[in-house]
Each structure stands twice: as C-alpha cells, then as structure tokens.
Protein backbone atom coordinates (compact mmCIF):
# COMPACT_ATOMS: atom_id res chain seq x y z
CA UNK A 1 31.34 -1.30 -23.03
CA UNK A 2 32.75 -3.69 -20.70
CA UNK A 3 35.51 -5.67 -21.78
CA UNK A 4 37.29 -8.87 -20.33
CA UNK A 5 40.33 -6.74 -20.11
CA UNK A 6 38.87 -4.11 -18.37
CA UNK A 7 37.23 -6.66 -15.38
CA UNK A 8 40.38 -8.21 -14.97
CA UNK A 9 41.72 -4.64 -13.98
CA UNK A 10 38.54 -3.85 -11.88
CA UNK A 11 38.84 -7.74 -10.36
CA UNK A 12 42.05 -5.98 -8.88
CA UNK A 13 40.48 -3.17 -7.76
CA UNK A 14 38.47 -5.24 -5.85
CA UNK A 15 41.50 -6.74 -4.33
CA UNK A 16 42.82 -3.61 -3.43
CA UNK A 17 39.99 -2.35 -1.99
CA UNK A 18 39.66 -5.63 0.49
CA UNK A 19 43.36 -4.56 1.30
CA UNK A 20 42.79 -1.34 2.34
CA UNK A 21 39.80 -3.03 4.63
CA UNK A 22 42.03 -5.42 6.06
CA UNK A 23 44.60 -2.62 6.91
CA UNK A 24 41.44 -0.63 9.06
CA UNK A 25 40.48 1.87 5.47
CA UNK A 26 37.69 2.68 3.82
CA UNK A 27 37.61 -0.07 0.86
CA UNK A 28 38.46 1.49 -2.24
CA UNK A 29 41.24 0.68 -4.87
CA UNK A 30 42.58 2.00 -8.07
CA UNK A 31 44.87 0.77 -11.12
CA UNK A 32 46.41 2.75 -13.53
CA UNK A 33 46.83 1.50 -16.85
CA UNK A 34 48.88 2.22 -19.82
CA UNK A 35 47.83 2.30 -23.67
CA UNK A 36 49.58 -0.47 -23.96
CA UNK A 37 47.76 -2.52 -20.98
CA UNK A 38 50.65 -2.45 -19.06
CA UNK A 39 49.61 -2.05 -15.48
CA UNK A 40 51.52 1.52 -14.20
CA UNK A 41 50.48 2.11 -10.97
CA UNK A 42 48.04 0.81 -7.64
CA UNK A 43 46.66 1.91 -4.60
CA UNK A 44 44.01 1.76 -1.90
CA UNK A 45 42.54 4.38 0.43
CA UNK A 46 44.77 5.43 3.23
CA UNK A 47 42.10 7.65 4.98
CA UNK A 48 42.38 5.86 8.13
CA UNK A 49 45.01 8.46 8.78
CA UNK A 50 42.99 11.48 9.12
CA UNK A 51 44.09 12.72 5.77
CA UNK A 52 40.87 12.27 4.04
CA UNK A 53 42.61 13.15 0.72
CA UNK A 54 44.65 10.34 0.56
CA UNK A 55 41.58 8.38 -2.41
CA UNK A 56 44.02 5.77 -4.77
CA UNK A 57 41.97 8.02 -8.18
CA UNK A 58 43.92 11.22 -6.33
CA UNK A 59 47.04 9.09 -5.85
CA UNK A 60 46.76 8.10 -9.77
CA UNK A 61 46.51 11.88 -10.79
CA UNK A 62 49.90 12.90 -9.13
CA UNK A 63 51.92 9.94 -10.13
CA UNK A 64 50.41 10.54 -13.85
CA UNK A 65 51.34 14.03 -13.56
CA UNK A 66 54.94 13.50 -12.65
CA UNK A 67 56.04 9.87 -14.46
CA UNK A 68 53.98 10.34 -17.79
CA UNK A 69 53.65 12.91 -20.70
CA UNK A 70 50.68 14.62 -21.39
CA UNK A 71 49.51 12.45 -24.29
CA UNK A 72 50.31 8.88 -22.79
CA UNK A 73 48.00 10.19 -19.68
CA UNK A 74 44.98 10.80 -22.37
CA UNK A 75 45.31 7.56 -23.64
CA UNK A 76 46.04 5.80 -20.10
CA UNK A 77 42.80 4.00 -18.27
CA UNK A 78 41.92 4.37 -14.48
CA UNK A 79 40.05 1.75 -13.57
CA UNK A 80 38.55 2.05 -9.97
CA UNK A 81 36.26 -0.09 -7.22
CA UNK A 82 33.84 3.18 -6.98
CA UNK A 83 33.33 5.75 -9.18
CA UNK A 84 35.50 8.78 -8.28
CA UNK A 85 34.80 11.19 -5.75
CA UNK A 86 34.56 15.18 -7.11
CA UNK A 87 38.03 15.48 -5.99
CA UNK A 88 39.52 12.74 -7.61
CA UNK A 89 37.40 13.62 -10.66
CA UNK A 90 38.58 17.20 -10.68
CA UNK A 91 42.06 15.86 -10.20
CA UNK A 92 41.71 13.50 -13.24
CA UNK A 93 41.11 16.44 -15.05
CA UNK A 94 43.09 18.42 -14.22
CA UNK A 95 46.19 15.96 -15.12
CA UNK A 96 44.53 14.99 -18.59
CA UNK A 97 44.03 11.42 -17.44
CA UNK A 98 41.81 9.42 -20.33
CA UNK A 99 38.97 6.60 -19.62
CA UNK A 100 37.91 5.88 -16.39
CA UNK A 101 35.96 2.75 -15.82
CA UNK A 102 34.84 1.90 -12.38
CA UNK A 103 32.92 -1.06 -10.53
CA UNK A 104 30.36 0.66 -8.17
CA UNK A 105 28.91 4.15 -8.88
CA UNK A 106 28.58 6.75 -6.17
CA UNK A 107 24.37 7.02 -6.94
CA UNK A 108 24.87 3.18 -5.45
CA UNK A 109 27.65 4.36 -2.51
CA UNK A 110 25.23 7.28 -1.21
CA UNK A 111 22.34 4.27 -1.19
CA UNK A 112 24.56 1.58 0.57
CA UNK A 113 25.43 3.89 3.34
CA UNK A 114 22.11 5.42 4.01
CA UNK A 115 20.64 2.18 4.04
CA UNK A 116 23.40 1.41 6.77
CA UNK A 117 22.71 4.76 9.05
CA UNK A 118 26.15 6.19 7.99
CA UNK A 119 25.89 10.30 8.39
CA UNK A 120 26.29 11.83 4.35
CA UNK A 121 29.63 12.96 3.84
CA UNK A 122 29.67 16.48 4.24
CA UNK A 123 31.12 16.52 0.14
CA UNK A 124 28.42 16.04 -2.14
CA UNK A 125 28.33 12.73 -4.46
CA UNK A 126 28.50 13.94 -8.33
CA UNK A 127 28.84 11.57 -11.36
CA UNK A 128 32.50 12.21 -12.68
CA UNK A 129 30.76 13.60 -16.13
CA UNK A 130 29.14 16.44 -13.84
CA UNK A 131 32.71 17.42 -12.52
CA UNK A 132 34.91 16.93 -15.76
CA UNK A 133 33.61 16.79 -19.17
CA UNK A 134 34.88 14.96 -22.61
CA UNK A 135 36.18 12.12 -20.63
CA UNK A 136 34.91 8.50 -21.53
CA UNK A 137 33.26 6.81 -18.15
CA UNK A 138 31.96 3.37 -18.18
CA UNK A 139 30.25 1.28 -14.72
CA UNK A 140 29.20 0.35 -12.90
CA UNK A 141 29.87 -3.23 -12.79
CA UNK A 142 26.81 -5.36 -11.23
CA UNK A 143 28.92 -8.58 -10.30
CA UNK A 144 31.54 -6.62 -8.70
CA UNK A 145 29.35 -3.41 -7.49
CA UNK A 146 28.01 -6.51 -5.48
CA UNK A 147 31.66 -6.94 -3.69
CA UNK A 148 32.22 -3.59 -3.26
CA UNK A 149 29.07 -3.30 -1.44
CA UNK A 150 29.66 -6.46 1.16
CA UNK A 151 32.80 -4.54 1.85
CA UNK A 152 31.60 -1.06 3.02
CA UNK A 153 28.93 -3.49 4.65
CA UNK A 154 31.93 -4.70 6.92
CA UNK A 155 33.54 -1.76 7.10
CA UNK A 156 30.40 0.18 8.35
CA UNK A 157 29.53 -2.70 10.53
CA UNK A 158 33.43 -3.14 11.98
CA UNK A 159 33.08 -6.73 10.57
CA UNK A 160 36.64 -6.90 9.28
C-alpha cells in the first residue's frame, strides 16, 4: 500500500528526476530513507556521461553499503521515479537494502519508449521481484507514473 509518507518521498523523486533532465540525463531519481523516515541519501541519473552505470538505485546500494549496518539497510526504504533496472535490483540485493517503492514500472518504461521509436536497450527490462526475491515492492504510482512519462517524453523528444 501506498502511503502519504511514501508519495511525499516519490513527489521528490519526481523532482530529482526533472533535475537530472534539466542537467541533459535521462530522468530518473532516487531517495533513500531511514527506519526512522529520516531522508539519508538522493540522486539522479548521471548517464549523460557515458557511464551508463551511474542509475541513483545503484548510487543508493554503495552509499548503503558503506554508511549503514546491515540491519538498518533491511529496514531502510528506496523509493524511486521508475522501478529499478536489473542492475540496480541486483545491487539492492546484494547490499540487503529493504522496501523499494517506485512511481513508474519498467512494463510502462519499455511501452513509453516504443511508443516514441526509441531502439530497446540492449539490457532486458525485469520486474525487481524476478531479479531479487523476499524484498517488499510496491508501484507504480498512476498520478506520478503520469510525470515520469511527460519527462522521458521530453527527453526522447529533446524538449528540455
């Protein structure tokens, strides 16, 4: 379920992820939240680069791995403008990260960009529950999946 909490994180997601569009990036954006609701860590995409593994989720993983124990990462929340790539899932894993709740799913990414004549990316789009298992996952989001989608509209489009 959807809580008031939890769009007020994803609300910043979306924030994020108009960021990283304004800055020339793909628009994606990530939060990293604490049992507590206290708001740990943020990013955006930074793929513009050339380093294509530079996703906010990934971002979340390392900084998890190195600034948190092992239990406060299974009870911390990632909260994310599209549902995690299998990279970013498999890193989420890996680091023990708990809940992930995110705004737009990639079933709805792979649909957007066909329907805008962008080439599939040459990874494959998986749910996050067909990468890792016994992690909670709750999205999409239709109010915000909405957003997210006007966004990769204009960044497909070059209307920044």
């Amino acid at each position: 379920m959807i809580s008031d909490i939890d769009l007020k994180h994803l609300r910043r997601c979306v924030e994020l992820a108009k960021t990283a569009l304004e800055k020339g990036d793909e628009p994606f954006g990530s939060v990293l939240v604490s049992a507590e609701g206290e708001v740990l860590f943020e990013d955006h995409n930074h793929v513009a680069s050339g380093d294509h593994t530079q996703h906010p989720e990934f971002a979340i993983a390392r900084w998890a791995a190195a600034n948190m124990t092992p239990e406060e990462r299974s009870k911390a929340t990632v909260y994310t403008s599209g549902e995690h790539c299998p990279m970013c899932a498999a890193a989420h894993g890996w680091v023990g990260l708990g809940r992930i709740v995110y705004a737009s799913s990639s079933e709805q990414l792979v649909q957007w960009l066909n329907e805008l004549g962008v080439a599939p990316s040459r990874v494959r789009n998986l749910p996050i529950q067909d990468v890792i298992r016994d992690t909670i996952v709750d999205g999409p989001v239709p109010e915000l999946a909405e957003q997210i989608r006007e966004l990769h509209r204009q960044f497909h489009t070059k209307e920044r």
